[in-house]
C-alpha atoms as a PDB file:
ATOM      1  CA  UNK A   1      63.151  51.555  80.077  1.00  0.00           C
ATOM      2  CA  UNK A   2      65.113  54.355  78.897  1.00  0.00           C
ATOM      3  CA  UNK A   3      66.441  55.319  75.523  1.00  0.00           C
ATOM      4  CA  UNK A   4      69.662  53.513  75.441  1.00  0.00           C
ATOM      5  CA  UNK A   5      67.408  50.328  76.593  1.00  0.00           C
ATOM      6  CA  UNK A   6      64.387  50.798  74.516  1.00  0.00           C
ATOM      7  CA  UNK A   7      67.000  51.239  70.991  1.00  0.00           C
ATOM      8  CA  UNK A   8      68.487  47.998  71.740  1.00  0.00           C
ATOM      9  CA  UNK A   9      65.267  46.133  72.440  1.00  0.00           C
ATOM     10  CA  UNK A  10      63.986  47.113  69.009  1.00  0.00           C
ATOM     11  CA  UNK A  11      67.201  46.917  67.302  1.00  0.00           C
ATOM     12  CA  UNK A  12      67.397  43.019  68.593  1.00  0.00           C
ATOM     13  CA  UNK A  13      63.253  42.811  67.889  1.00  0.00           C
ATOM     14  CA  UNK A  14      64.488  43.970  64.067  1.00  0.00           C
ATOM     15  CA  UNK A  15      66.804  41.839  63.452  1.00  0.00           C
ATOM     16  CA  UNK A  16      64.861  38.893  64.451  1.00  0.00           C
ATOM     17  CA  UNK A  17      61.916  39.456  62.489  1.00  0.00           C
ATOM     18  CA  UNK A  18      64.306  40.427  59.928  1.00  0.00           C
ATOM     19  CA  UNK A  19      65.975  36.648  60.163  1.00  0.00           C
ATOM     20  CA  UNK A  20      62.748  35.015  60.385  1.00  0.00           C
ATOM     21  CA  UNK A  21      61.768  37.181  57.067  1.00  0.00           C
ATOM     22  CA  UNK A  22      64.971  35.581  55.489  1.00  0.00           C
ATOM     23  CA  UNK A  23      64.216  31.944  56.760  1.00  0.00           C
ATOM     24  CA  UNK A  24      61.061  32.103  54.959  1.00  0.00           C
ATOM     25  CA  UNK A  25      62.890  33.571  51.567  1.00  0.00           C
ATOM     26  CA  UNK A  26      61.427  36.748  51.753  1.00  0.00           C
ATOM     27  CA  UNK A  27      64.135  39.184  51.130  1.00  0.00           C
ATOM     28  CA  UNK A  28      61.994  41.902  50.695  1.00  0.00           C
ATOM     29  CA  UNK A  29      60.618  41.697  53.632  1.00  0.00           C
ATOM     30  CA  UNK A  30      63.761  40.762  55.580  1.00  0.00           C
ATOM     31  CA  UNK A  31      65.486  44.045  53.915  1.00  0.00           C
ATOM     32  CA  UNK A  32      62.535  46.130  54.563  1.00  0.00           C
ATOM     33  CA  UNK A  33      62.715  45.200  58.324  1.00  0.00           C
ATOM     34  CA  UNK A  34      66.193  45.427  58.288  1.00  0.00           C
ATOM     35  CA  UNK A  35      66.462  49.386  57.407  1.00  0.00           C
ATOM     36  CA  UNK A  36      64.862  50.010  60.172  1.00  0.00           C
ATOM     37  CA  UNK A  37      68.135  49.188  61.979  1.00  0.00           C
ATOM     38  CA  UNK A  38      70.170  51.350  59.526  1.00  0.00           C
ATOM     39  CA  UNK A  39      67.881  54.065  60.327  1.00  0.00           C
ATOM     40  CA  UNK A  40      69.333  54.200  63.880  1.00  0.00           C
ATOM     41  CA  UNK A  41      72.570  52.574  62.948  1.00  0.00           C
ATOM     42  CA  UNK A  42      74.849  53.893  60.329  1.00  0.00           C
ATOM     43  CA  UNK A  43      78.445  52.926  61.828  1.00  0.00           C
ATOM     44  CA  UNK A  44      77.798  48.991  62.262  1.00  0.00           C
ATOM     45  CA  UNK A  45      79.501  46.855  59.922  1.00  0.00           C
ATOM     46  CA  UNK A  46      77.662  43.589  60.623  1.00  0.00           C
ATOM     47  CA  UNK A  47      74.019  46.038  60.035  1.00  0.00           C
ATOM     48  CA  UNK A  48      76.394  46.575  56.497  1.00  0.00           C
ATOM     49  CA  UNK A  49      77.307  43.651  55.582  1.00  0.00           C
ATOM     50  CA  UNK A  50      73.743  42.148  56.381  1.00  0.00           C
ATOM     51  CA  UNK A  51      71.678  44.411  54.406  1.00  0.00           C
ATOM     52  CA  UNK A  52      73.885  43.807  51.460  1.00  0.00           C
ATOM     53  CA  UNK A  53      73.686  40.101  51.889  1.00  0.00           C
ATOM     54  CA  UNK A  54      69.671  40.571  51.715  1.00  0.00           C
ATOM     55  CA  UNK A  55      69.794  43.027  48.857  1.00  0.00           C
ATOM     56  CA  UNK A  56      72.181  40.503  46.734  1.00  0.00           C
ATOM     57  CA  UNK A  57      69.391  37.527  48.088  1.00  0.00           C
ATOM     58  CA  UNK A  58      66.432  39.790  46.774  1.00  0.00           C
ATOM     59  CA  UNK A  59      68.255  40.403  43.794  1.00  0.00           C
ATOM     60  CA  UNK A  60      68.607  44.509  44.099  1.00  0.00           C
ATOM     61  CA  UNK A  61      72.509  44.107  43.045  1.00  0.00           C
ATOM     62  CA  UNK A  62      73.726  47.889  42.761  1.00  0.00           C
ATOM     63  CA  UNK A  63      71.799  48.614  46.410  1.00  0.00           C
ATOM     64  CA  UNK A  64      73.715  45.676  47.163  1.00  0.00           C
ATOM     65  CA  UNK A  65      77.147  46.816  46.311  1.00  0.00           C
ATOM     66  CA  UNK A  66      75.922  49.981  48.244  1.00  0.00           C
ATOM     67  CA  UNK A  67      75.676  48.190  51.273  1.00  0.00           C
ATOM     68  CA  UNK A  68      78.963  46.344  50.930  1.00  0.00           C
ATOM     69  CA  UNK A  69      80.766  49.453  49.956  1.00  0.00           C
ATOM     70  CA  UNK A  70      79.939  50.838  53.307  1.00  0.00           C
ATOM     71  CA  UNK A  71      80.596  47.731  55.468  1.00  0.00           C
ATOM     72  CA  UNK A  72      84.179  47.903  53.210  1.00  0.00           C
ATOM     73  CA  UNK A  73      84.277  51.672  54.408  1.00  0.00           C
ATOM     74  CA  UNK A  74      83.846  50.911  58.649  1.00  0.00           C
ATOM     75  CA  UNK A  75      86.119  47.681  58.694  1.00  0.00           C
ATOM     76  CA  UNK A  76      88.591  46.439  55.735  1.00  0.00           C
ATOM     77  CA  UNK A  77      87.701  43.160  55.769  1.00  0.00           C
ATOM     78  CA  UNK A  78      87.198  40.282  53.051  1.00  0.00           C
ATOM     79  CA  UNK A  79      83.826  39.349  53.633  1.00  0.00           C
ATOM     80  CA  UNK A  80      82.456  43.123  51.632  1.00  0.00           C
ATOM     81  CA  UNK A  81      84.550  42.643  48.767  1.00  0.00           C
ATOM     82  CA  UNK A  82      83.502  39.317  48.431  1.00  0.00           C
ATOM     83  CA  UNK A  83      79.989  40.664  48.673  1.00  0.00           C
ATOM     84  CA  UNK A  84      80.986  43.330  46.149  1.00  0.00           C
ATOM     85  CA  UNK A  85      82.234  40.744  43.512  1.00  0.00           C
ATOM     86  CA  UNK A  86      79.317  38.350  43.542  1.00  0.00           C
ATOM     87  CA  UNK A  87      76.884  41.502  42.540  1.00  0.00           C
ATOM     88  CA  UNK A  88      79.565  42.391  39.812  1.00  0.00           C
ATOM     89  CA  UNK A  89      79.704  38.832  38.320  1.00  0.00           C
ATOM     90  CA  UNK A  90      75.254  38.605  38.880  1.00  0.00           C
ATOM     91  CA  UNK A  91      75.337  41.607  36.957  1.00  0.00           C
ATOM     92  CA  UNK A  92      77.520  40.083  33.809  1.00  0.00           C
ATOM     93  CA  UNK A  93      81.000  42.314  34.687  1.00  0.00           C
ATOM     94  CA  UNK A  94      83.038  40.130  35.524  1.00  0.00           C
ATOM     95  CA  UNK A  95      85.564  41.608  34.120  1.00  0.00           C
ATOM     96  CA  UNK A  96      85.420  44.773  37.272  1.00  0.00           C
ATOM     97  CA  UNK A  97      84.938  41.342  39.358  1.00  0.00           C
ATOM     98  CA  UNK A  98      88.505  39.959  38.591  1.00  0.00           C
ATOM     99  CA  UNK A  99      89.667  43.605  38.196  1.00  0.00           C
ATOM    100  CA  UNK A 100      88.571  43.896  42.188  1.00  0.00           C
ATOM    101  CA  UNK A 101      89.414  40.456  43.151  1.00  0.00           C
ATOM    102  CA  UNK A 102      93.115  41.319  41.666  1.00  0.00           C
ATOM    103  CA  UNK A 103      93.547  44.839  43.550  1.00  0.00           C
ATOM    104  CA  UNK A 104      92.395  42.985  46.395  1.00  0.00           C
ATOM    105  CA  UNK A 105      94.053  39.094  47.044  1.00  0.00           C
ATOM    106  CA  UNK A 106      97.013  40.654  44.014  1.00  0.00           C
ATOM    107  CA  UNK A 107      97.438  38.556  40.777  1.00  0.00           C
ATOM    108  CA  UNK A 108      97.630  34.618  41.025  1.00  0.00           C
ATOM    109  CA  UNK A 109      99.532  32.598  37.808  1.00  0.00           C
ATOM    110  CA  UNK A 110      96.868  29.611  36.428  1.00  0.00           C
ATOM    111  CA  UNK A 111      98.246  26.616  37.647  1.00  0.00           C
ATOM    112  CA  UNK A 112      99.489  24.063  34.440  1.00  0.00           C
ATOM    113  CA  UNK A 113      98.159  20.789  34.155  1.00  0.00           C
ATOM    114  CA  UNK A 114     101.687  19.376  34.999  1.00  0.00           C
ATOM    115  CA  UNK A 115     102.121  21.219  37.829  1.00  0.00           C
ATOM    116  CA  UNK A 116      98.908  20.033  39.362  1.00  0.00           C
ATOM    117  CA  UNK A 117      98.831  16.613  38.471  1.00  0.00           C
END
């Protein structure tokens, strides 16, 4: 097996016991396992976006926003931002939370009662 072959087999081995971690709720765990892809991997999105799922799961809500940040950095995509604004409104700001969501998706008018009825 060379290098190439033996990084993939434990990045794949990772993330497996990484998802099993998660199926059994613990985050810790799953997160813990899971940096050891990020160790090896600091340009994939989805290794990104995951560990800031599991930090938001485990509750660790700025190392979170961390992750999401740099998942936002490699690809501008929703999904991070999204990620970004449910640790803001876990944390109690939801004011930087609509701030974000507004920079982002641009201002929406409330819909009236008549309107929607």
């Amino acid at each position: 097996m060379n290098a190439t072959e033996k990084q993939r087999y434990l990045r794949e081995k990772h993330w497996a016991q990484s998802r099993r971690a998660e199926s059994r709720g613990d985050y810790r765990k799953a997160l813990e396992i899971h940096k050891l892809i990020l160790a090896d991997d600091r340009e994939s999105y989805a290794v990104f976006l995951r560990a800031g799922w599991l930090a938001y799961r485990l509750g660790a809500y700025e190392e979170a926003i961390g992750f999401y940040e740099q998942a936002r950095r490699i690809s501008n995509d929703d999904w991070p931002v999204q990620g970004i604004m449910n640790c803001l409104v876990a944390l109690g700001d939801t004011a930087a939370a609509a701030k974000l969501s507004e920079s982002i998706y641009g201002v929406r008018k409330p819909v009236s009662r008549s309107a929607a009825a």
